[in-house]
N, C-alpha and C. Protein backbone atom coordinates (compact mmCIF):
# COMPACT_ATOMS: atom_id res chain seq x y z
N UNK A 1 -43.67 12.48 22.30
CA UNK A 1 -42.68 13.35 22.90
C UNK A 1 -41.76 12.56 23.83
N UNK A 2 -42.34 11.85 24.78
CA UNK A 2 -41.33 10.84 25.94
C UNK A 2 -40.86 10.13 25.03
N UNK A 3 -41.33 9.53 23.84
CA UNK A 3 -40.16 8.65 22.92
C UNK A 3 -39.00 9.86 21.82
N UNK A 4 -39.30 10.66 22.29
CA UNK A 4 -37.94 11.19 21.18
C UNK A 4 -37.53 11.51 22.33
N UNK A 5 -37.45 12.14 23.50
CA UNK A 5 -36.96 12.27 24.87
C UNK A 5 -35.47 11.21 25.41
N UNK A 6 -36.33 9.98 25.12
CA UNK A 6 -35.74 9.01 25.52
C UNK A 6 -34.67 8.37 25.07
N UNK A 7 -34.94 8.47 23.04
CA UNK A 7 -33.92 8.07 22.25
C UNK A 7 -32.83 9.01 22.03
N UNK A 8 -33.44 10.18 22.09
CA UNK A 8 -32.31 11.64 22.37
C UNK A 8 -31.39 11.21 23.55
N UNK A 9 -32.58 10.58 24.49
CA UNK A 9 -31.20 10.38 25.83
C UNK A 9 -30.33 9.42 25.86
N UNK A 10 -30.66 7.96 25.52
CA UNK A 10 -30.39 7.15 24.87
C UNK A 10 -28.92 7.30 24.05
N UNK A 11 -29.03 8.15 23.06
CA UNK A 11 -27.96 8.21 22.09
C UNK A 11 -27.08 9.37 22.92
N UNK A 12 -27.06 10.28 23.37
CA UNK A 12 -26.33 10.54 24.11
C UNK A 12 -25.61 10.21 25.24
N UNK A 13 -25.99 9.04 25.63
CA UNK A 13 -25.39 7.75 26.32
C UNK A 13 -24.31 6.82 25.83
N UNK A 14 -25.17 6.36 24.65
CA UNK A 14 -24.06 5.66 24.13
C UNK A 14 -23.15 6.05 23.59
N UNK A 15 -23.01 7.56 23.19
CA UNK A 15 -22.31 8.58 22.46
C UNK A 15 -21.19 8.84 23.65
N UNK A 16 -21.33 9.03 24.66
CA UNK A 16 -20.73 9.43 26.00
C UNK A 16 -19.91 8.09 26.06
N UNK A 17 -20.50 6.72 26.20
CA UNK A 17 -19.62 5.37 26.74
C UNK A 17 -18.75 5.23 25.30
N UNK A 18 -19.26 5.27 24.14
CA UNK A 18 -18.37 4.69 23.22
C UNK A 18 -16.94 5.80 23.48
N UNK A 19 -17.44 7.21 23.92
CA UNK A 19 -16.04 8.22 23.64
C UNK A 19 -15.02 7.76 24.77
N UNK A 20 -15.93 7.32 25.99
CA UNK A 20 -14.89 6.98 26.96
C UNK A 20 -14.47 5.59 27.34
N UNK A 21 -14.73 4.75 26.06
CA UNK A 21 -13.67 3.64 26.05
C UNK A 21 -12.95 3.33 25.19
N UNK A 22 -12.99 4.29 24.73
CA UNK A 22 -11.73 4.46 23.60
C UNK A 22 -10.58 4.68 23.32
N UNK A 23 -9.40 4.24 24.48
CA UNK A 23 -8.31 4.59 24.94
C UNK A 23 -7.34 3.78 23.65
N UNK A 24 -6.52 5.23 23.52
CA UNK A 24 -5.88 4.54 22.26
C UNK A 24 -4.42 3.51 22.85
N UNK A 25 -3.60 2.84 22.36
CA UNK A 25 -2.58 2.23 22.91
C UNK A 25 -1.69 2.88 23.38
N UNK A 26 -1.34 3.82 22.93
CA UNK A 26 -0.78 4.75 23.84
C UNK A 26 -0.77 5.49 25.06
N UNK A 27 -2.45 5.98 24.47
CA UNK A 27 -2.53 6.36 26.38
C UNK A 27 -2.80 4.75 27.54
N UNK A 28 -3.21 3.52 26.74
CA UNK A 28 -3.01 2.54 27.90
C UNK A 28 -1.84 2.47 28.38
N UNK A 29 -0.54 2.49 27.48
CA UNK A 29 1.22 1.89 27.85
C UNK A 29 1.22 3.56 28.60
N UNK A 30 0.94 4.39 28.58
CA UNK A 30 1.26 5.79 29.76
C UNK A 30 0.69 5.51 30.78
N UNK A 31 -0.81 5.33 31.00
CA UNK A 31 -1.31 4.58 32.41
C UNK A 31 -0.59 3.85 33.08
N UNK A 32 -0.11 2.17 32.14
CA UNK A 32 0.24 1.45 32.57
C UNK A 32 2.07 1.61 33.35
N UNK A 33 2.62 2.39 32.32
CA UNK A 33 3.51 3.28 33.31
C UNK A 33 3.64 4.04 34.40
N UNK A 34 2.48 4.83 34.53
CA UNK A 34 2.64 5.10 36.17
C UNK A 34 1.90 4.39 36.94
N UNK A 35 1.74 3.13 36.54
CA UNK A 35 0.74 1.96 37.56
C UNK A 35 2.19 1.25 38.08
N UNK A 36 3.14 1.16 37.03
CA UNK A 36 4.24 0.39 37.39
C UNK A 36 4.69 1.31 38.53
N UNK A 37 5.39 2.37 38.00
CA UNK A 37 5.78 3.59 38.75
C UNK A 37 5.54 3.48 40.52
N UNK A 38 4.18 3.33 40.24
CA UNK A 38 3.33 3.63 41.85
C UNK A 38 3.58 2.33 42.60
N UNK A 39 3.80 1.02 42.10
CA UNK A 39 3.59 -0.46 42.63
C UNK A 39 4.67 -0.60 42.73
N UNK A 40 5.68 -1.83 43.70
CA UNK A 40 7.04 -2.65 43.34
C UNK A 40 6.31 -4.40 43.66
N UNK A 41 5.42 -4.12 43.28
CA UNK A 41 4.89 -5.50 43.08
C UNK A 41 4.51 -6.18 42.12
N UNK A 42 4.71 -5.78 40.75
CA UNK A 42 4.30 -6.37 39.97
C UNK A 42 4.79 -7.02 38.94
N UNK A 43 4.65 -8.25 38.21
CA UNK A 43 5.30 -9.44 37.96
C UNK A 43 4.55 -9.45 36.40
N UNK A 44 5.19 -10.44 35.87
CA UNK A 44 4.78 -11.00 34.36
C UNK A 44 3.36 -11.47 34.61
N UNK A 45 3.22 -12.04 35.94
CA UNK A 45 1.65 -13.01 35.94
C UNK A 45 0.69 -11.72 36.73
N UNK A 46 1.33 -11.21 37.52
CA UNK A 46 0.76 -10.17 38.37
C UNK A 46 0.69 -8.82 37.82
N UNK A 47 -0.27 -8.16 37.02
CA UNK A 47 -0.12 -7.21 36.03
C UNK A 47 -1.05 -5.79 36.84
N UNK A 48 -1.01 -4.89 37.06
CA UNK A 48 -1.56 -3.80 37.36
C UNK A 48 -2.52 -3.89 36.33
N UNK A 49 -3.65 -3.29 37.57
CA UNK A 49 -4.98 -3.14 36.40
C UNK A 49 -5.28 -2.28 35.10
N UNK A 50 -3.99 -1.13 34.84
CA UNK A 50 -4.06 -0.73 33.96
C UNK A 50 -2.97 -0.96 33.08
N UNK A 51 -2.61 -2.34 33.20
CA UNK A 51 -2.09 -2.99 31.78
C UNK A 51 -2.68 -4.22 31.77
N UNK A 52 -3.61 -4.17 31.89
CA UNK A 52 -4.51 -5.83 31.22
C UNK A 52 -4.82 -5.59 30.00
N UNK A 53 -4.97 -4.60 29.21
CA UNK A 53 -5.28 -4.46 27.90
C UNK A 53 -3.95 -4.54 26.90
N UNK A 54 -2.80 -4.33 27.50
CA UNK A 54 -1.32 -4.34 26.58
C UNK A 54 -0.76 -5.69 26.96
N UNK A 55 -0.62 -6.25 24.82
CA UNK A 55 -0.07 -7.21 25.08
C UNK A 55 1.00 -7.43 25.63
N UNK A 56 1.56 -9.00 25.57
CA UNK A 56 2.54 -9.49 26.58
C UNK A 56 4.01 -8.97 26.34
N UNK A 57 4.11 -8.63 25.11
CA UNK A 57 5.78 -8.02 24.69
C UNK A 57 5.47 -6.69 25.32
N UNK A 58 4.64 -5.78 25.18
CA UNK A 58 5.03 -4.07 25.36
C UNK A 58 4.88 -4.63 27.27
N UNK A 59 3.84 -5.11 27.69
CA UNK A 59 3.61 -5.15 29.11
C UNK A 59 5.54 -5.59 29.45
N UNK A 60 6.03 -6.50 28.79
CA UNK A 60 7.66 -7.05 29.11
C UNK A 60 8.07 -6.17 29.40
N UNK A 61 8.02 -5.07 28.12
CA UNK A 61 8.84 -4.17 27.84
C UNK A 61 9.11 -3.30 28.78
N UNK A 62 7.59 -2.51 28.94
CA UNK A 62 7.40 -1.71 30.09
C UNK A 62 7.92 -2.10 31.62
N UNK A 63 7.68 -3.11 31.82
CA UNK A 63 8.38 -3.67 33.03
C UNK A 63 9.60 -3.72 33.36
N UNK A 64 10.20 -3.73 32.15
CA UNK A 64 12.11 -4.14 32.46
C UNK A 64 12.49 -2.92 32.74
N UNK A 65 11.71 -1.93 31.85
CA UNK A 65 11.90 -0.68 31.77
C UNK A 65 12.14 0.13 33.26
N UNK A 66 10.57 -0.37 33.65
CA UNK A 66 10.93 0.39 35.18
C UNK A 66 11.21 -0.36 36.22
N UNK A 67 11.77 -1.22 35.56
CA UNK A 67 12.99 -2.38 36.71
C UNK A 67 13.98 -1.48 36.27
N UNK A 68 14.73 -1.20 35.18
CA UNK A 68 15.87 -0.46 35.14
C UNK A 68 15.57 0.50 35.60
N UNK A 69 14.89 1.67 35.75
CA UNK A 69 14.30 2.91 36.30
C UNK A 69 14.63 2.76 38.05
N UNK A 70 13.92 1.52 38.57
CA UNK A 70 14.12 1.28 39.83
C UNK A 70 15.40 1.10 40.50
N UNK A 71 15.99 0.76 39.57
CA UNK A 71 17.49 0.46 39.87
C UNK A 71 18.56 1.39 40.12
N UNK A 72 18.26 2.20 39.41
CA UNK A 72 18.67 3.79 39.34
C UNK A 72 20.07 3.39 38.06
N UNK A 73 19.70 2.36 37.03
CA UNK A 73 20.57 2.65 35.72
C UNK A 73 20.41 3.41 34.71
N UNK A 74 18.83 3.96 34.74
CA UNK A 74 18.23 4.06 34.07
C UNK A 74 17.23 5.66 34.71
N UNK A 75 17.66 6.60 34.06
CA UNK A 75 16.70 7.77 34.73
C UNK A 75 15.63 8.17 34.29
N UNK A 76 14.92 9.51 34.63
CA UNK A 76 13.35 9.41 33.74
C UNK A 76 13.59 9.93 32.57
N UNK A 77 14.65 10.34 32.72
CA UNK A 77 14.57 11.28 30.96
C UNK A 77 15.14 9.82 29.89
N UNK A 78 14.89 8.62 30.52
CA UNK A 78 15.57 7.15 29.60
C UNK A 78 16.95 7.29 29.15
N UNK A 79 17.87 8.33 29.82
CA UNK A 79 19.33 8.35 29.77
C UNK A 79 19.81 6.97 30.71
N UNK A 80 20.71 6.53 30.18
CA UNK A 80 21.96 5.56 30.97
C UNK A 80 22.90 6.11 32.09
N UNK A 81 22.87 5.35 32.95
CA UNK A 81 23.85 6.07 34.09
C UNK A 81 25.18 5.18 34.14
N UNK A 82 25.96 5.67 32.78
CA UNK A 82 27.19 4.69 33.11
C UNK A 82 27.82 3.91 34.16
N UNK A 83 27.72 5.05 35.49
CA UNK A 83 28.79 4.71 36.64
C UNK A 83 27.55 3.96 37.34
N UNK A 84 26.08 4.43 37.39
CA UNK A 84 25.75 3.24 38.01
C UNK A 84 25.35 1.80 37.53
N UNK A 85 25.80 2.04 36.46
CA UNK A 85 25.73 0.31 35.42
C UNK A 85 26.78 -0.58 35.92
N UNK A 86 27.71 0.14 35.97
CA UNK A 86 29.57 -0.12 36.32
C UNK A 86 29.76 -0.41 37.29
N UNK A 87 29.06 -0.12 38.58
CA UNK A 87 29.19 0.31 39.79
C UNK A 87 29.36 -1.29 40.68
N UNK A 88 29.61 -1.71 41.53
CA UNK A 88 29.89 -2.78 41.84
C UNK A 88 28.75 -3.34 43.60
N UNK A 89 27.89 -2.22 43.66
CA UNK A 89 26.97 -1.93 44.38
C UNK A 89 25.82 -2.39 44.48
């Protein structure tokens, strides 16, 4: 009885860890977006802990991204702000 107890518990363990590390790439590059979001510190070498798993082009990507975001050229809905592209400011 304590051995089917155990392997019952057992597999419902590992059943539990395998479901919750299973983050698909998508939901990492959404994390890793509001990690950027929340930080103004972070660099190509200096990566928020929730983009250590996205490679080095999307991590680029994401970054320039909310460098333009920060800048205010760039809004959240990913529209262009002509006049502040233009702007001499």
């Amino acid at each position: 009885m304590r051995t089917r107890t155990a392997l019952a518990a057992g597999l419902l363990a590992l059943a539990a860890f395998t479901a919750a590390c299973g983050k698909s790439d998508e939901e990492i590059a959404t994390d890793c977006q509001k990690a950027l979001a929340a930080t103004k510190t972070a660099t190509l070498d200096d990566r928020p802990g929730a983009c250590k798993d996205l490679s080095e082009d999307d991590y680029s990507a994401l970054l320039f991204s909310q460098g333009l975001r920060d800048s205010g050229v760039i809004d959240d809905n990913g529209n262009v702000d002509a006049e502040e592209l233009l702007s001499d400011d």
